[in-house]
Protein backbone atom coordinates (compact mmCIF):
# COMPACT_ATOMS: atom_id res chain seq x y z
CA UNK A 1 -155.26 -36.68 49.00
CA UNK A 2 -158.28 -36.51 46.67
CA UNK A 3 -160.32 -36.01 49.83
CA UNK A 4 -158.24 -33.43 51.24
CA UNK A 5 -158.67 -31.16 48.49
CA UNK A 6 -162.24 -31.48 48.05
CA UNK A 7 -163.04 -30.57 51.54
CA UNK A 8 -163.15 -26.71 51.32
CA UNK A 9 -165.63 -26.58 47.95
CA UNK A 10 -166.89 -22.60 49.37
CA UNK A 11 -163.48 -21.56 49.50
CA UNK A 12 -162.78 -22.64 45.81
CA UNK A 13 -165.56 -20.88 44.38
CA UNK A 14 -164.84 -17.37 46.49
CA UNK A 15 -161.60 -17.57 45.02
CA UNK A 16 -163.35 -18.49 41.95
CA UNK A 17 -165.62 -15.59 42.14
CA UNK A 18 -162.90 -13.16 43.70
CA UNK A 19 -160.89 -13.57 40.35
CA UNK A 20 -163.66 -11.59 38.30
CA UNK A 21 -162.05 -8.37 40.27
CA UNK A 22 -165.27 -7.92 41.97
CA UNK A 23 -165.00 -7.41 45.36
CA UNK A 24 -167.52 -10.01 47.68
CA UNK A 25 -169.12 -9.56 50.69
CA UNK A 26 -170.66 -12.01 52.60
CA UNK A 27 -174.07 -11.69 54.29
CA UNK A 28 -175.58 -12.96 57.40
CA UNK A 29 -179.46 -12.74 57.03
CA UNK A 30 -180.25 -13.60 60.72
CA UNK A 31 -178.73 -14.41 63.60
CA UNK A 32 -178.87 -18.06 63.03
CA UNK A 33 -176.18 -17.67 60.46
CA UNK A 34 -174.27 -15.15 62.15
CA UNK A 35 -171.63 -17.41 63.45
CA UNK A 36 -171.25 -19.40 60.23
CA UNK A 37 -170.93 -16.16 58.02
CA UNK A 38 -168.19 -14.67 60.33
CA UNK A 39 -166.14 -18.06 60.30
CA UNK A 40 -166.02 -18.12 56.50
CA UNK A 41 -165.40 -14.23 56.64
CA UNK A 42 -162.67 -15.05 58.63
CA UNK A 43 -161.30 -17.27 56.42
CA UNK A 44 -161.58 -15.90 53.43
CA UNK A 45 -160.17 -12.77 54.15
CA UNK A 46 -157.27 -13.84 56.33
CA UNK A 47 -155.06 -11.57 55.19
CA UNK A 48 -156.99 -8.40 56.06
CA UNK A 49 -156.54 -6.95 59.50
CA UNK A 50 -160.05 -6.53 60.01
CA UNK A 51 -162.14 -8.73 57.79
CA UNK A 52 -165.61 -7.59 59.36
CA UNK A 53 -165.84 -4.67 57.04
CA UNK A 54 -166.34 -7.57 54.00
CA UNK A 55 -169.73 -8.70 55.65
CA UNK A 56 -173.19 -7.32 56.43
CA UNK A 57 -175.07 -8.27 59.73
CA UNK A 58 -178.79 -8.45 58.87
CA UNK A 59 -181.65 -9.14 60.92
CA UNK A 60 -185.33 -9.92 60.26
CA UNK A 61 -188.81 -9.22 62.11
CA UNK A 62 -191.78 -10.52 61.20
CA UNK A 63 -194.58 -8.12 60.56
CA UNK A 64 -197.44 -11.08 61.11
CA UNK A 65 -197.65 -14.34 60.22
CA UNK A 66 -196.51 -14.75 56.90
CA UNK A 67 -195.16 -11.61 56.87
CA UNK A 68 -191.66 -10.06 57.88
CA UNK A 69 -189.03 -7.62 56.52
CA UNK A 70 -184.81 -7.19 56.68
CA UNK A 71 -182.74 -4.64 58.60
CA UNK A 72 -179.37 -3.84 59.00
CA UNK A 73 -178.39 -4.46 62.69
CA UNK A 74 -176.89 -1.43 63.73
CA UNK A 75 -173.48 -2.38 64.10
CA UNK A 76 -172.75 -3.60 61.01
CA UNK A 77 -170.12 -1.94 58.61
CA UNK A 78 -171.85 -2.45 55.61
CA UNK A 79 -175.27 -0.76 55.71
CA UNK A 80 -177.83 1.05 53.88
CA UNK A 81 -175.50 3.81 53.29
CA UNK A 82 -172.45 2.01 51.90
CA UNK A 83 -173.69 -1.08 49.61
CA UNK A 84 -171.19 -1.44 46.85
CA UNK A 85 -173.19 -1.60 43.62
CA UNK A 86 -170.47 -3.42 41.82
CA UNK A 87 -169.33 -5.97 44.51
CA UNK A 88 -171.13 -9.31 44.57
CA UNK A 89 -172.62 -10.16 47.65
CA UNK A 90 -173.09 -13.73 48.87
CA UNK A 91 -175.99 -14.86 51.64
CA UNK A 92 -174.51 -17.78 53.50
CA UNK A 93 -177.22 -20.28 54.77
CA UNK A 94 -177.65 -24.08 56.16
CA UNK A 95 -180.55 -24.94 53.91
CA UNK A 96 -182.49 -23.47 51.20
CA UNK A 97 -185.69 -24.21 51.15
CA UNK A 98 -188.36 -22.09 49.10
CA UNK A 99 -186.03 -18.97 49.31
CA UNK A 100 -188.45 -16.80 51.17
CA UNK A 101 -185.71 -15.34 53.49
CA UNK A 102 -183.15 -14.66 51.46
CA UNK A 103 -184.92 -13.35 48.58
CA UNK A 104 -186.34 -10.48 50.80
CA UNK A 105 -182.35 -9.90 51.80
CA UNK A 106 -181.48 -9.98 48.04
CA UNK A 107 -184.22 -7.58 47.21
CA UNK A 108 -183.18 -4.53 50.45
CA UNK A 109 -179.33 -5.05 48.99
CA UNK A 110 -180.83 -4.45 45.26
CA UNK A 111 -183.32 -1.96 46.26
CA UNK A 112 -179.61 -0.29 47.70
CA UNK A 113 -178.02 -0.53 44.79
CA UNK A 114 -176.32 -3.85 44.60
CA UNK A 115 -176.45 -5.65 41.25
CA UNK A 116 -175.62 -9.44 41.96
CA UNK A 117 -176.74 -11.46 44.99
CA UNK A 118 -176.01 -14.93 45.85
CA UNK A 119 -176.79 -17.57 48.10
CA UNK A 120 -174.69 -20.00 48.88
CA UNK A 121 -176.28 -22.80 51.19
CA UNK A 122 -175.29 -26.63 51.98
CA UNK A 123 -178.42 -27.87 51.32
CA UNK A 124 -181.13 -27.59 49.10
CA UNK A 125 -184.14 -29.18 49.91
CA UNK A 126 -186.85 -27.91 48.60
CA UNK A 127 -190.61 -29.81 49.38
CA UNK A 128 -192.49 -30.28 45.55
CA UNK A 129 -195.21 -27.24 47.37
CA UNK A 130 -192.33 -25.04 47.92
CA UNK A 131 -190.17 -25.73 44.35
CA UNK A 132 -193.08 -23.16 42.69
CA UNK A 133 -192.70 -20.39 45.23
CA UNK A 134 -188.52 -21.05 44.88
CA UNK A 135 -189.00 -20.86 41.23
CA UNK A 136 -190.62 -17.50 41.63
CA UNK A 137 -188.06 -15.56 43.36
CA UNK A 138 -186.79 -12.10 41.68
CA UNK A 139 -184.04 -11.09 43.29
CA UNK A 140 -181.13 -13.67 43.62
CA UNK A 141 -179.31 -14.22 41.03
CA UNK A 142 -177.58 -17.86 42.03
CA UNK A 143 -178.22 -20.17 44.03
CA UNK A 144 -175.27 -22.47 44.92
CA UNK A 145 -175.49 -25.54 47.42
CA UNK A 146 -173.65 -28.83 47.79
CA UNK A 147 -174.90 -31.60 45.93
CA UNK A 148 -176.26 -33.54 49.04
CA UNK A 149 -179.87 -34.38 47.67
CA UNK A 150 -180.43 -33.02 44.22
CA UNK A 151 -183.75 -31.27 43.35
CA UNK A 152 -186.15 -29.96 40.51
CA UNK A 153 -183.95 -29.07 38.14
CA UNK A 154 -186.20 -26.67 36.84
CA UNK A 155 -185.09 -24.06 39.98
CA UNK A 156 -182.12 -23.82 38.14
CA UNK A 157 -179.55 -24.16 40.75
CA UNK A 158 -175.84 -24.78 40.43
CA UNK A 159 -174.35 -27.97 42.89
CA UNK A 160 -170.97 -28.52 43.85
CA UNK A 161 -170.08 -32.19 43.90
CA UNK A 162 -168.33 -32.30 47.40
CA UNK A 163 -170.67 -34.35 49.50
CA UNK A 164 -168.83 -37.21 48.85
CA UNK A 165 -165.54 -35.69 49.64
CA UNK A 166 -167.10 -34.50 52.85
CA UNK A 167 -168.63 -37.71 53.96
CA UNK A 168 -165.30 -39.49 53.81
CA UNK A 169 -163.83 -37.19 56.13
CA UNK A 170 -166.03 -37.49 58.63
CA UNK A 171 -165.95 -41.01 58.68
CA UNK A 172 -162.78 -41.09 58.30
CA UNK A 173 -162.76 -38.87 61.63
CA UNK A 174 -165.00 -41.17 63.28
CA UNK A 175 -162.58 -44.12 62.47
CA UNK A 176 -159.86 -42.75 63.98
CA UNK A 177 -161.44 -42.01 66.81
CA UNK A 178 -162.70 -45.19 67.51
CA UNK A 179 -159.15 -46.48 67.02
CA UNK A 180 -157.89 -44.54 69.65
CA UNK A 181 -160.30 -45.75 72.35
CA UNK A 182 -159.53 -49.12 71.76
């Protein structure tokens, strides 16, 4: 039972976060993440008829090498035109690394108006070259990831403590399966 209710650590904290009467929107910053931002859209806002209108759909191009820049694709509800400067939007990512992406996501939504960005990834792993250039970043104000492989704690980062919780499941998942092909 202890396992159970450790499995859904994301859907604590938006309710967490939802209780400061803030409204949040989730962000995909590429089309990687596209998929995983509109499950957890989904989910958290179950109860609206159309839960789209909660998250942005970003893209990114790269100008050159080391270069590249955010856009709104075109049919996404929240745009440049509509940013709620008092809701807290959250950028939903596997892995977290030096930042670079998402920072230049948080920094279009502030340049727009929006006051607090997040990211909430389920992995931080961040290389000892790129802990400096994470540690540098302007415009996110969280960072948020499971507590899988803990890092610097200088980059100031907050965990959630549900790997474990998670990795019991899924063996526990692989158990039964074996037991049934016995």
């Amino acid at each position: 039972e202890e396992v159970k209710a450790n499995l859904r650590p994301y859907q604590e904290l938006f309710t967490k976060v939802q209780s400061e009467d803030k409204k949040v929107y989730f962000v995909s910053v590429d089309d990687g993440t596209e998929p995983r931002v509109c499950n957890f859209t989904e989910r958290a806002y179950r109860d609206l008829d159309d839960p789209y209108v909660m998250m942005a759909y970003l893209g990114k191009d790269r100008e050159g090498y080391s270069s590249s820049f955010a856009f709104f694709k075109s049919f996404s509800r929240i745009n440049e035109k509509n940013i709620d400067s008092e809701g807290i939007y959250v950028l939903i990512d596997d892995i977290f690394a030096s930042g670079g992406t998402t920072d230049k996501v948080a920094s279009r939504l502030k340049e727009l108006g929006a006051k607090r960005v997040e990211v909430w990834v389920s992995h931080i792993a961040t290389s000892p070259e790129q802990v400096q250039k994470a540690k540098e970043l302007t415009s996110i104000d969280r960072v948020v990831g499971l507590a899988t492989v803990h890092q610097d704690p200088s980059l100031g980062v907050v965990y959630l403590e549900a790997a474990p919780h998670l990795l019991a499941a899924e063996l526990y998942k692989e158990h039964q399966t074996f037991l049934s092909n016995r």
